[in-house]
N, C-alpha and C. Protein backbone atom coordinates (compact mmCIF):
# COMPACT_ATOMS: atom_id res chain seq x y z
N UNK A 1 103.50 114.76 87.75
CA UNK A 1 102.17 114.47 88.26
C UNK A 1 101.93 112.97 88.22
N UNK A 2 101.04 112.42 88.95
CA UNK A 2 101.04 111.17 89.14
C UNK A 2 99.41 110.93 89.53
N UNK A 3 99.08 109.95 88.53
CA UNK A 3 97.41 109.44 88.50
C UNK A 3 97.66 108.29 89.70
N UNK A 4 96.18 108.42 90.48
CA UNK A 4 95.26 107.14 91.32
C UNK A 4 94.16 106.64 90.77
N UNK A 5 94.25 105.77 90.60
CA UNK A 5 93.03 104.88 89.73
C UNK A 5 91.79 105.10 90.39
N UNK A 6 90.46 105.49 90.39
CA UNK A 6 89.21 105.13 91.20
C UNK A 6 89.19 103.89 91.97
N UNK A 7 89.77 102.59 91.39
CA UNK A 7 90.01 101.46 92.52
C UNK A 7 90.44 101.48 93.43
N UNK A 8 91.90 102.24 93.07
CA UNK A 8 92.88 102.21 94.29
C UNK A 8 92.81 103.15 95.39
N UNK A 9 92.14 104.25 94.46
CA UNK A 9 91.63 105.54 95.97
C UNK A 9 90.43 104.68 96.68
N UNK A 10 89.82 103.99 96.00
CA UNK A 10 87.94 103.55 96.54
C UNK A 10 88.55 102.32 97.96
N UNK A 11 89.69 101.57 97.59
CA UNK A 11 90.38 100.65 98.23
C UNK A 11 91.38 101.34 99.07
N UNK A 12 91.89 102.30 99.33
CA UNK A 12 92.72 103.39 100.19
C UNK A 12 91.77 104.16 101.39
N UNK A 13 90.52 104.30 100.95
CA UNK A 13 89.62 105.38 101.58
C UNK A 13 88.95 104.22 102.68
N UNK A 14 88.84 102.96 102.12
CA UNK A 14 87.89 101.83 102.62
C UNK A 14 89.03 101.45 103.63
N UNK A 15 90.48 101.52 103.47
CA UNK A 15 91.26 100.85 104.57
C UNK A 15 91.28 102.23 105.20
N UNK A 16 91.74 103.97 105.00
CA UNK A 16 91.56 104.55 106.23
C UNK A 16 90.56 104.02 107.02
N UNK A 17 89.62 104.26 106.43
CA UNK A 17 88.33 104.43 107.07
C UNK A 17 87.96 103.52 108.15
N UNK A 18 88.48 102.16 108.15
CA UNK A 18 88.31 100.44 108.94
C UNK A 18 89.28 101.20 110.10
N UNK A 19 90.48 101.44 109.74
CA UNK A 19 91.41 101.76 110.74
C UNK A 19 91.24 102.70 111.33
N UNK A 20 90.75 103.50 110.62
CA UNK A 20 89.70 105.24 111.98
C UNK A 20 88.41 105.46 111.64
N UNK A 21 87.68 104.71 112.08
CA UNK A 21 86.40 105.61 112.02
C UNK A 21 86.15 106.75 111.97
N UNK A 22 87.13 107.60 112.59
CA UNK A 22 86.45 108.71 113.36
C UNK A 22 87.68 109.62 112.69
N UNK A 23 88.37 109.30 111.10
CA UNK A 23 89.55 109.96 110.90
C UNK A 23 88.65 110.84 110.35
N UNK A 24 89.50 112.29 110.39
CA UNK A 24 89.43 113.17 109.82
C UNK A 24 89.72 113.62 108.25
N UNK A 25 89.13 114.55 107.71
CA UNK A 25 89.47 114.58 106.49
C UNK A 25 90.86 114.58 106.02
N UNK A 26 92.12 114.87 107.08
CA UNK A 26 93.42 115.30 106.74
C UNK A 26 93.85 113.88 106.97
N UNK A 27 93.77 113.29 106.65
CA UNK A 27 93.99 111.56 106.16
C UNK A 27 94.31 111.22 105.26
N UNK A 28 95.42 110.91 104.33
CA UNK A 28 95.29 110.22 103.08
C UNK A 28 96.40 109.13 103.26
N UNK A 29 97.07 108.97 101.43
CA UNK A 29 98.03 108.20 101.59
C UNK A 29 99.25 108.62 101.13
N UNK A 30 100.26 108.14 101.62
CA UNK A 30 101.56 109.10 101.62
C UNK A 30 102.61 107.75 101.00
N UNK A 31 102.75 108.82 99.49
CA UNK A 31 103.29 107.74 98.77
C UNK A 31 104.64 108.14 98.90
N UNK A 32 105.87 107.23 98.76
CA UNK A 32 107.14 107.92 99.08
C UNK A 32 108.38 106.67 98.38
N UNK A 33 109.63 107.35 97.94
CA UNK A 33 110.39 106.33 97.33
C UNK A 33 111.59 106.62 98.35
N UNK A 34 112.28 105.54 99.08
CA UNK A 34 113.07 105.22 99.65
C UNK A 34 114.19 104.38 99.12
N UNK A 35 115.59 104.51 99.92
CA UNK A 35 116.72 103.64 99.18
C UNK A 35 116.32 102.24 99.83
N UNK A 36 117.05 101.48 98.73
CA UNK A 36 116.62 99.96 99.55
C UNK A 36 116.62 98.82 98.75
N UNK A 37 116.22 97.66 98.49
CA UNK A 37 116.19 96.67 98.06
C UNK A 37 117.18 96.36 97.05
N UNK A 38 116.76 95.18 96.55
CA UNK A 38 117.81 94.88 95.44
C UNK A 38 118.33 95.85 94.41
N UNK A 39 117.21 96.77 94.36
CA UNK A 39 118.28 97.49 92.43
C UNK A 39 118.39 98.57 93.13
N UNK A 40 118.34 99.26 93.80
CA UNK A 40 118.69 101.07 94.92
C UNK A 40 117.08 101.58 95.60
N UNK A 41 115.96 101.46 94.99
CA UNK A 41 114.96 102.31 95.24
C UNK A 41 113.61 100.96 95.57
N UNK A 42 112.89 101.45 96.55
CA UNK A 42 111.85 100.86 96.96
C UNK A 42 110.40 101.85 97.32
N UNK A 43 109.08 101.89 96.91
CA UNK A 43 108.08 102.15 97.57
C UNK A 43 107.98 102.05 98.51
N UNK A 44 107.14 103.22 99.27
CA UNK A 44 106.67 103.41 100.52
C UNK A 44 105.24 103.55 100.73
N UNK A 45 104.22 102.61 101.07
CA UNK A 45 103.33 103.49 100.95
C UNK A 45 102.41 103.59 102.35
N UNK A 46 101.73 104.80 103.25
CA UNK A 46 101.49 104.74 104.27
C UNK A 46 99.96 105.29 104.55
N UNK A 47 99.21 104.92 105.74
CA UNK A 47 98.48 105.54 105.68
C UNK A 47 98.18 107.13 106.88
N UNK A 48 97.57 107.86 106.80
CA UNK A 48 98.05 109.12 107.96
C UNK A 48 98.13 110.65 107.07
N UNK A 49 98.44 111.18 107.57
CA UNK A 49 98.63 113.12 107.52
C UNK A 49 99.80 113.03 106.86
N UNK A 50 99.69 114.13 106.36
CA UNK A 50 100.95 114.57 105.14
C UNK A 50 101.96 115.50 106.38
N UNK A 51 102.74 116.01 105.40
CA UNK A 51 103.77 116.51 106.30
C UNK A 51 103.88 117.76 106.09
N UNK A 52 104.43 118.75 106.37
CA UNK A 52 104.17 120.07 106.04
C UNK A 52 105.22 120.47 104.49
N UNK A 53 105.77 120.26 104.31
CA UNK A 53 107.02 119.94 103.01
C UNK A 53 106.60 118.95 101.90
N UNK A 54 104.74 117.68 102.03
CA UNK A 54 104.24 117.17 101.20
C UNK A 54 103.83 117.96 99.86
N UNK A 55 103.66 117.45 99.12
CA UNK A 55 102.76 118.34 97.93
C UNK A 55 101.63 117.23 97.78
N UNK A 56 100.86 117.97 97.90
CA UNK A 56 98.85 117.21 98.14
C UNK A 56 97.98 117.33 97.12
N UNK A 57 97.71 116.15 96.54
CA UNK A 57 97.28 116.01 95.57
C UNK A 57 95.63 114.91 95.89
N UNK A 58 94.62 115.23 95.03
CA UNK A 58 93.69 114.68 95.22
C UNK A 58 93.04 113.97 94.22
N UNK A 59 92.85 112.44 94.57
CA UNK A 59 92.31 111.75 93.55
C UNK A 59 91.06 111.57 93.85
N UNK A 60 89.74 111.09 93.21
CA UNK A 60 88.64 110.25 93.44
C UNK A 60 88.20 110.40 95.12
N UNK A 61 88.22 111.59 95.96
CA UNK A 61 88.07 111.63 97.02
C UNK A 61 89.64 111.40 98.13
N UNK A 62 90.31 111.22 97.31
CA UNK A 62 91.63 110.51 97.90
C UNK A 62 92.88 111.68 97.96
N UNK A 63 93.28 112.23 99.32
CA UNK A 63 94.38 112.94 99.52
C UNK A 63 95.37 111.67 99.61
N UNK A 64 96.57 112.46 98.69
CA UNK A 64 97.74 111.33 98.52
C UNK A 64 99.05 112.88 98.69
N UNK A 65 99.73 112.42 99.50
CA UNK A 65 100.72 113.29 100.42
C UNK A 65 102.34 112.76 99.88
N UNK A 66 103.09 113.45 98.84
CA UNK A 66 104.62 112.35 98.33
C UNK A 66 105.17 113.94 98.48
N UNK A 67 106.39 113.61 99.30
CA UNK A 67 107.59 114.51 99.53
C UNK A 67 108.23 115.02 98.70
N UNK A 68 108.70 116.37 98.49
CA UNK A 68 109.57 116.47 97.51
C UNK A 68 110.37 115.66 96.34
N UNK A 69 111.19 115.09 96.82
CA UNK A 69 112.00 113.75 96.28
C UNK A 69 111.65 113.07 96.03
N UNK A 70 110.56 112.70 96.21
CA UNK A 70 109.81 111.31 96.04
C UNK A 70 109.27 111.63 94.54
N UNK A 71 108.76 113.26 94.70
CA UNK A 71 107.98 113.18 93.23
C UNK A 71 108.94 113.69 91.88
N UNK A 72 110.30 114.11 91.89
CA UNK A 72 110.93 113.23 91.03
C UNK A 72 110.70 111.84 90.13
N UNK A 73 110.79 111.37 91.25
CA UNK A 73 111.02 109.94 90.79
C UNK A 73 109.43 108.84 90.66
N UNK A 74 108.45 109.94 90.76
CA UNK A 74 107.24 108.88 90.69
C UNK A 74 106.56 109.73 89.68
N UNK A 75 106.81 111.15 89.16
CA UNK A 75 106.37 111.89 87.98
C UNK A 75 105.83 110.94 86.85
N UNK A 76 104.40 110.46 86.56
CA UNK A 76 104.31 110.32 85.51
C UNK A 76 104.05 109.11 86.07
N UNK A 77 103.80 108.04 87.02
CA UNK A 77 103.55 106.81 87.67
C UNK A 77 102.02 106.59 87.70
N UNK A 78 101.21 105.84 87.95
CA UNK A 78 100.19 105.49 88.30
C UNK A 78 99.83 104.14 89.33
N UNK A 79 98.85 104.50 90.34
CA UNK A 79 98.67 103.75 91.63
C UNK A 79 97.48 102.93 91.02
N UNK A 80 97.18 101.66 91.35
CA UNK A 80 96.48 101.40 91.28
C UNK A 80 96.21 100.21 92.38
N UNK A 81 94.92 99.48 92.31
CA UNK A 81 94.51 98.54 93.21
C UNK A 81 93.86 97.63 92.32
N UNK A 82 94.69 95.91 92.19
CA UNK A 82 93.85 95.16 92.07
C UNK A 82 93.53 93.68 92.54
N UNK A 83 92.44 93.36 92.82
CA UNK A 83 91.98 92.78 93.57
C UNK A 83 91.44 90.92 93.15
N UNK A 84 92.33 90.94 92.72
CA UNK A 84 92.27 89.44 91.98
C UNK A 84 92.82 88.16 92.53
N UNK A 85 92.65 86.93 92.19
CA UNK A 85 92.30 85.98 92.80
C UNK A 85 93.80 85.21 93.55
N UNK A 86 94.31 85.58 92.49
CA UNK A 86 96.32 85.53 92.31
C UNK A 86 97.03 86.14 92.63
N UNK A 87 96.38 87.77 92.18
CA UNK A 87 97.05 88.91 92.35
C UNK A 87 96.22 89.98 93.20
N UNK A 88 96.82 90.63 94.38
CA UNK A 88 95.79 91.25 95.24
C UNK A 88 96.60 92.14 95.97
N UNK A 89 96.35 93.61 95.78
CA UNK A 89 96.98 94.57 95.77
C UNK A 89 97.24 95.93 95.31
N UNK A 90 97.86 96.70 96.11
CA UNK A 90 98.38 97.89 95.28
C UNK A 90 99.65 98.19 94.33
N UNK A 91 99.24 98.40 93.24
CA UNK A 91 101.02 98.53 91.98
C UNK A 91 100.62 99.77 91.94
N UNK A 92 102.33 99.92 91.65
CA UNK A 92 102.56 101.23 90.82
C UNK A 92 103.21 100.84 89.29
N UNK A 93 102.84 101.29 88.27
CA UNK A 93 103.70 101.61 87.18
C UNK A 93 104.16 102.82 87.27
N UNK A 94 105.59 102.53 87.25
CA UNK A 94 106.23 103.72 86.93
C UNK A 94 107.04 103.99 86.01
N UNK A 95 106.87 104.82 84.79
CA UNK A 95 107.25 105.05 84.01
C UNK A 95 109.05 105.55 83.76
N UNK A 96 109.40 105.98 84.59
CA UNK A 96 110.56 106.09 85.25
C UNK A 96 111.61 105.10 85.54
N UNK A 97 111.35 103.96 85.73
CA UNK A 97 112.13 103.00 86.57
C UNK A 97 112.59 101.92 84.95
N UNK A 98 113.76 102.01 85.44
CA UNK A 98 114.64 101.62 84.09
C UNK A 98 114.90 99.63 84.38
N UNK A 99 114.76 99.01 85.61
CA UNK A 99 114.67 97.91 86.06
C UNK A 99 114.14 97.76 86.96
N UNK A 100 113.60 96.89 87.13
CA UNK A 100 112.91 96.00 88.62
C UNK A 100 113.61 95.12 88.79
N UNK A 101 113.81 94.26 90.19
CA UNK A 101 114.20 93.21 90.86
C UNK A 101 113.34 92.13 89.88
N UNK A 102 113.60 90.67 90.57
CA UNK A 102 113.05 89.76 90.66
C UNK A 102 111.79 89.60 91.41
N UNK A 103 111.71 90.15 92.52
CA UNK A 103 110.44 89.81 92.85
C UNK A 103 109.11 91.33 92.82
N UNK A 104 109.89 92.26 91.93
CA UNK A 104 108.74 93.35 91.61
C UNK A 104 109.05 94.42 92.70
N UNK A 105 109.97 94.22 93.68
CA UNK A 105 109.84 94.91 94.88
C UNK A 105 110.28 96.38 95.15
N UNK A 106 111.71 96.37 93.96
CA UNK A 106 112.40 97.32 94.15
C UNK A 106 112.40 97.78 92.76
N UNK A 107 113.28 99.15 92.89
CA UNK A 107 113.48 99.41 90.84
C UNK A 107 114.54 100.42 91.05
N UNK A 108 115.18 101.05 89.77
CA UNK A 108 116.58 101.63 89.55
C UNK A 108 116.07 102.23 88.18
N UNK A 109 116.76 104.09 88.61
CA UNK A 109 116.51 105.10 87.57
C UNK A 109 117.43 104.97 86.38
């Protein structure tokens, strides 16, 4: 299982929402771990409809849509959003990830 902070859903719902007015409730965010970057594994994160094979989970008003595989490897993670002067953005901690890159981007089980 995997927590969304009230920031990061309140900051997820505020960018559907700019980008569709007119979206429907079957909107969220579709978190997903892909191969890639420096150490094997990289975040995905999107906005749109889940997939029929998602497992749908709801935070703070916030449908968040992660694929099978994905939730392996994000079990036990937390999303958050913060919005600071330096730092401005969405992280994940993930409890899981045994290294990160250099620049935060990627990580390795």
């Amino acid at each position: 299982m995997i927590k969304v902070t009230e920031s990061a859903a309140q900051k997820a719902i505020t960018l559907i929402n700019n980008n569709d007015p007119e979206s429907e409730s079957a909107l969220g965010l579709r978190m997903q771990v892909v191969g890639g970057g420096c150490s094997g594994f990289q975040y995905n994160l999107e906005f749109g409809a889940g997939k029929d094979t998602d497992k749908v989970f709801e935070f703070h008003g916030l449908k968040v849509f992660i694929d099978p595989r994905s939730t392996l490897y994000l079990a036990g993670s937390v999303l958050d959003y913060n919005d600071g002067l330096m730092d401005s953005g969405f992280k994940i901690t993930n409890p899981n990830a045994k290294n990160t890159c250099g620049c935060g981007e990627s990580f390795n089980v």
